[in-house]
Protein backbone atom coordinates (compact mmCIF):
# COMPACT_ATOMS: atom_id res chain seq x y z
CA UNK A 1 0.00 0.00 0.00
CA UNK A 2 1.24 3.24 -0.73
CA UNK A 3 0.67 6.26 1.84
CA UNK A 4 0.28 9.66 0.67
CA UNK A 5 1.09 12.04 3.64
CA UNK A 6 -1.83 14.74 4.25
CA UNK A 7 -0.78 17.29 6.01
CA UNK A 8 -2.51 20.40 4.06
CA UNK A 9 0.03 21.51 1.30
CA UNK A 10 -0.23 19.01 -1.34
CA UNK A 11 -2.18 17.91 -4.68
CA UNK A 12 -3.82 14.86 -3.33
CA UNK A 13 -6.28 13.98 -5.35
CA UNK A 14 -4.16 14.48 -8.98
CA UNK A 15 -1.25 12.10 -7.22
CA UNK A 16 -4.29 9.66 -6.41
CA UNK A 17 -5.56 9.64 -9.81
CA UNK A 18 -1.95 9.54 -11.20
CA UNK A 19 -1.73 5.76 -8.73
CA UNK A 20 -4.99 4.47 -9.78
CA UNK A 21 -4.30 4.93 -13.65
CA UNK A 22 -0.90 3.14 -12.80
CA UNK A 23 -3.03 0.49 -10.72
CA UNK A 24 -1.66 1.20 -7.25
CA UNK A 25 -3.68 1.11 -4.11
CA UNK A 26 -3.11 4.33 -2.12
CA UNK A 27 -4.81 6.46 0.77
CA UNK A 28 -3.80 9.32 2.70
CA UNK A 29 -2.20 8.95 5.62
CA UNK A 30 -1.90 11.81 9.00
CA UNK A 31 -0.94 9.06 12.00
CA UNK A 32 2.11 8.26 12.98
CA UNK A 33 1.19 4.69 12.93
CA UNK A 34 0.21 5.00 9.47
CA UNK A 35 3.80 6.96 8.60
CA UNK A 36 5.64 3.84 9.36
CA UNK A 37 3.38 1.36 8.51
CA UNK A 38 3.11 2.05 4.60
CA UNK A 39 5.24 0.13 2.39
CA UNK A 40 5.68 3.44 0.23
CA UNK A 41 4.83 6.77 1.01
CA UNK A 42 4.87 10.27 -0.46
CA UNK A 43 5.53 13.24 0.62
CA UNK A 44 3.81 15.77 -2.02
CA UNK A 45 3.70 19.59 -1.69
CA UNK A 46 2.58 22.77 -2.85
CA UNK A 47 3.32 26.09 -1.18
CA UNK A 48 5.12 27.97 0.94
CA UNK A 49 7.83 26.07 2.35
CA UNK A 50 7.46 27.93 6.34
CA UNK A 51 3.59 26.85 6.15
CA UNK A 52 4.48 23.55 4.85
CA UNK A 53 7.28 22.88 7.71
CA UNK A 54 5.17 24.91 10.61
CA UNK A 55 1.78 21.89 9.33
CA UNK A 56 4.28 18.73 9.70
CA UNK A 57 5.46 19.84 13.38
CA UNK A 58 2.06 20.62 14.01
CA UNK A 59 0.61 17.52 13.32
CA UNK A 60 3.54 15.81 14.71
CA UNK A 61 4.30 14.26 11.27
CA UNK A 62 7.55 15.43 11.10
CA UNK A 63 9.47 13.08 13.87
CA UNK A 64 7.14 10.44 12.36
CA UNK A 65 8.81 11.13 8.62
CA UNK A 66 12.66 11.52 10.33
CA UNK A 67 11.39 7.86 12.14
CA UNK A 68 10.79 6.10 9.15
CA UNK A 69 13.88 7.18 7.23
CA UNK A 70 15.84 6.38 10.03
CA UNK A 71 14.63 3.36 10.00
CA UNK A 72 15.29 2.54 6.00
CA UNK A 73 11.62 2.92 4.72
CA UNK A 74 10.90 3.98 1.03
CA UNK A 75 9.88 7.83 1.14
CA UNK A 76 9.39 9.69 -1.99
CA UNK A 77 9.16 14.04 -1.97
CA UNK A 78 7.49 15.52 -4.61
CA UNK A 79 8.11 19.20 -5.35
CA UNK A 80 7.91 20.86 -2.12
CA UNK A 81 7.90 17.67 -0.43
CA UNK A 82 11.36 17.11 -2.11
CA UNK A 83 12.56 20.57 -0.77
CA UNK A 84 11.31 19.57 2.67
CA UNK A 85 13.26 16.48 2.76
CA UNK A 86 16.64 18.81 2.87
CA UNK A 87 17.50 21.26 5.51
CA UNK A 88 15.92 24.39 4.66
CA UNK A 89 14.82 26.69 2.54
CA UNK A 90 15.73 30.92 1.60
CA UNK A 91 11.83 31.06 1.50
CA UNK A 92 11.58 30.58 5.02
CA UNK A 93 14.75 30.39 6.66
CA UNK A 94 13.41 29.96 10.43
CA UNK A 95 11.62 27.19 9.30
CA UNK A 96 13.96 23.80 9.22
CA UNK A 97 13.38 21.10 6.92
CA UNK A 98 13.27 17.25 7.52
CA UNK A 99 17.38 17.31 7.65
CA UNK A 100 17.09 14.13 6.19
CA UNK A 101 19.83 14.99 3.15
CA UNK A 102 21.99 18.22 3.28
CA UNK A 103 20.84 21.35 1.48
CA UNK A 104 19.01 24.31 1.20
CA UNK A 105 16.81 25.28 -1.50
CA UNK A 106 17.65 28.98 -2.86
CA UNK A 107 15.17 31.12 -5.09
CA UNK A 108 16.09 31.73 -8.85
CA UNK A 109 17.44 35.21 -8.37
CA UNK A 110 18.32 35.67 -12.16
CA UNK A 111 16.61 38.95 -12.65
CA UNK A 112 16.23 37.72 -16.50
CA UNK A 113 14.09 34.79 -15.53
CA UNK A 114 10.32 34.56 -15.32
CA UNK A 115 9.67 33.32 -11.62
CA UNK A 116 7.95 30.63 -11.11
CA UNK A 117 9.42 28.50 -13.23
CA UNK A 118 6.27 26.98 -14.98
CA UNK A 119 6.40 24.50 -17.72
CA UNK A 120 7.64 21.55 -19.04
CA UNK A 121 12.04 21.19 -19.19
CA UNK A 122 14.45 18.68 -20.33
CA UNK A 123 15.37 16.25 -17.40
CA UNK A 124 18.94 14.36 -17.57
CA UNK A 125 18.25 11.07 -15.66
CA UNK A 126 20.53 8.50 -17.47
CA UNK A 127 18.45 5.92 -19.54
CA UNK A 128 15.15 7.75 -17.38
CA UNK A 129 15.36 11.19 -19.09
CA UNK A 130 12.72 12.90 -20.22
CA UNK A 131 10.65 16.13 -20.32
CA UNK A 132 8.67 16.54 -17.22
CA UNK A 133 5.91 19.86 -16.04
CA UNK A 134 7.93 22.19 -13.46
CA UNK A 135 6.00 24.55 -11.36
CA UNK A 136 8.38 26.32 -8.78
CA UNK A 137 10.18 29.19 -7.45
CA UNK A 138 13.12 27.87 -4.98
CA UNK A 139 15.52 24.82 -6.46
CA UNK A 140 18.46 22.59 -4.71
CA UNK A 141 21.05 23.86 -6.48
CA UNK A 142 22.52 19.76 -6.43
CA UNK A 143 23.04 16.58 -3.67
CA UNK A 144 26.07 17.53 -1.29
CA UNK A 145 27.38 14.65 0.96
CA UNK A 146 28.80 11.49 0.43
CA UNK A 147 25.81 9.48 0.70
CA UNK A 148 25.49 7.15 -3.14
CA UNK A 149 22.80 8.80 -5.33
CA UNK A 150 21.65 8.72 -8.71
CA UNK A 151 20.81 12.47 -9.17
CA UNK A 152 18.65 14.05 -12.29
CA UNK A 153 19.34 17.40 -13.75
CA UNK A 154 17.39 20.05 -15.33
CA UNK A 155 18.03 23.99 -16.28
CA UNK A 156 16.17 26.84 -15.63
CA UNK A 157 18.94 29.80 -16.12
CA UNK A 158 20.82 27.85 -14.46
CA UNK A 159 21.65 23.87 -13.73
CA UNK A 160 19.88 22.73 -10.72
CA UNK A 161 18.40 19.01 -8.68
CA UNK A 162 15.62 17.65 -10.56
CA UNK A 163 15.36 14.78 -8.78
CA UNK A 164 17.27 12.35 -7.05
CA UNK A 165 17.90 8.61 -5.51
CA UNK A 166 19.96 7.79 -2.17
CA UNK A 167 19.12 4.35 -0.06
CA UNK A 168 15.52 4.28 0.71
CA UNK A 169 14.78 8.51 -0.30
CA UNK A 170 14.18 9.56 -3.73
CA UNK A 171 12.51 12.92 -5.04
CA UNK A 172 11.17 14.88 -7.80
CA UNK A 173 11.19 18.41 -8.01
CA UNK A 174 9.04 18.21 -11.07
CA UNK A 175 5.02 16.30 -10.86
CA UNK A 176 5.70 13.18 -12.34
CA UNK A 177 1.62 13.26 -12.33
CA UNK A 178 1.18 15.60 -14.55
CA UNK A 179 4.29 15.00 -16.84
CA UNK A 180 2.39 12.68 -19.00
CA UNK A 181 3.44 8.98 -19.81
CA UNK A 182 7.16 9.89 -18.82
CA UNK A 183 5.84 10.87 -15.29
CA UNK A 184 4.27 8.64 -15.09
CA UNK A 185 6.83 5.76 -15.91
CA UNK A 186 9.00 7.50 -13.53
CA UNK A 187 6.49 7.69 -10.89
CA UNK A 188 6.02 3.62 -11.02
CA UNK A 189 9.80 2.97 -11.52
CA UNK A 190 10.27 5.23 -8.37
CA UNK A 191 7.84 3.66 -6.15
CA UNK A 192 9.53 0.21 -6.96
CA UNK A 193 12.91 1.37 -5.70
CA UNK A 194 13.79 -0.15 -2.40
């Protein structure tokens, strides 16, 4: 079963439809119990990144998210659920992340760029590139650490982390449920990684 963690900032219901047409059982989850007990889960997101952070501490879903990580289980961020799986963010820097992977995401500051970046982009993923739909303001500028990852590019201006794997956390700063039959390839091949 795949969990999709409610907590008030995401696209549900287009990330549902997205798993049924891919035949995938899914329900929202807001327990911890739930959190851990998933074999997949996602964290989606769409928003401001302080109200997004402030609503998982809130409803206690943060420690639940840091929990399961820690303990090796699949967890997938999508968009701003990516961005909260880092450190921080410029967009609210009082507000910390899940600290799960280094990083902060910055704003594109290029005064010659139309912010938010909305539309679809060229994504460098290895044999799992593709053109995927974009709608955001702040980007991880890449995947700092040593930790082993398969990481995805894109450009807007500038390079910047499309999406990545490392262990049991993967991410997509693009909607892989609204990027047509690529996103939705991606989607399933992510939610089969381990």
């Amino acid at each position: 079963m795949i969990g999709i963690v409610d907590y008030g900032c995401g696209n549900l219901r287009s990330l549902e439809n997205a798993l049924e047409f891919l035949g995938l059982e899914s329900r929202r989850v807001s327990a911890r119990e739930d959190v851990l007990a998933m074999d997949r889960l996602i964290l989606p997101g769409v928003g401001n990144f302080g109200h997004a952070g402030a609503e998982l501490a809130r409803r206690g879903l943060g420690a639940s998210l840091r929990e399961r990580a820690g303990l090796g289980r699949p967890l997938l961020g999508i968009c701003l659920g990516m961005q909260l799986l880092f450190e921080g963010s410029e967009e609210a820097p009082e507000t910390e992340g899940l600290g799960l992977l280094p990083g902060r995401s910055e704003l594109f500051a290029d005064p010659a760029l139309k912010v938010p970046h909305m539309g679809w982009s060229a994504v460098e993923f290895g044999e799992l590139s593709g053109a995927a739909y974009f709608v955001h303001s702040y980007f991880l500028p890449g995947l700092s650490g040593d930790r082993p990852a398969q990481v995805a590019t894109a450009r807007y201006g500038r390079p910047f982390l499309a999406g990545f794997r490392s262990g049991s956390l993967a991410g997509f700063q693009f909607h892989p449920e609204k990027s047509g039959a690529y996103g939705l390839n991606l989607l399933k091949e992510a939610l089969a990684w381990s």
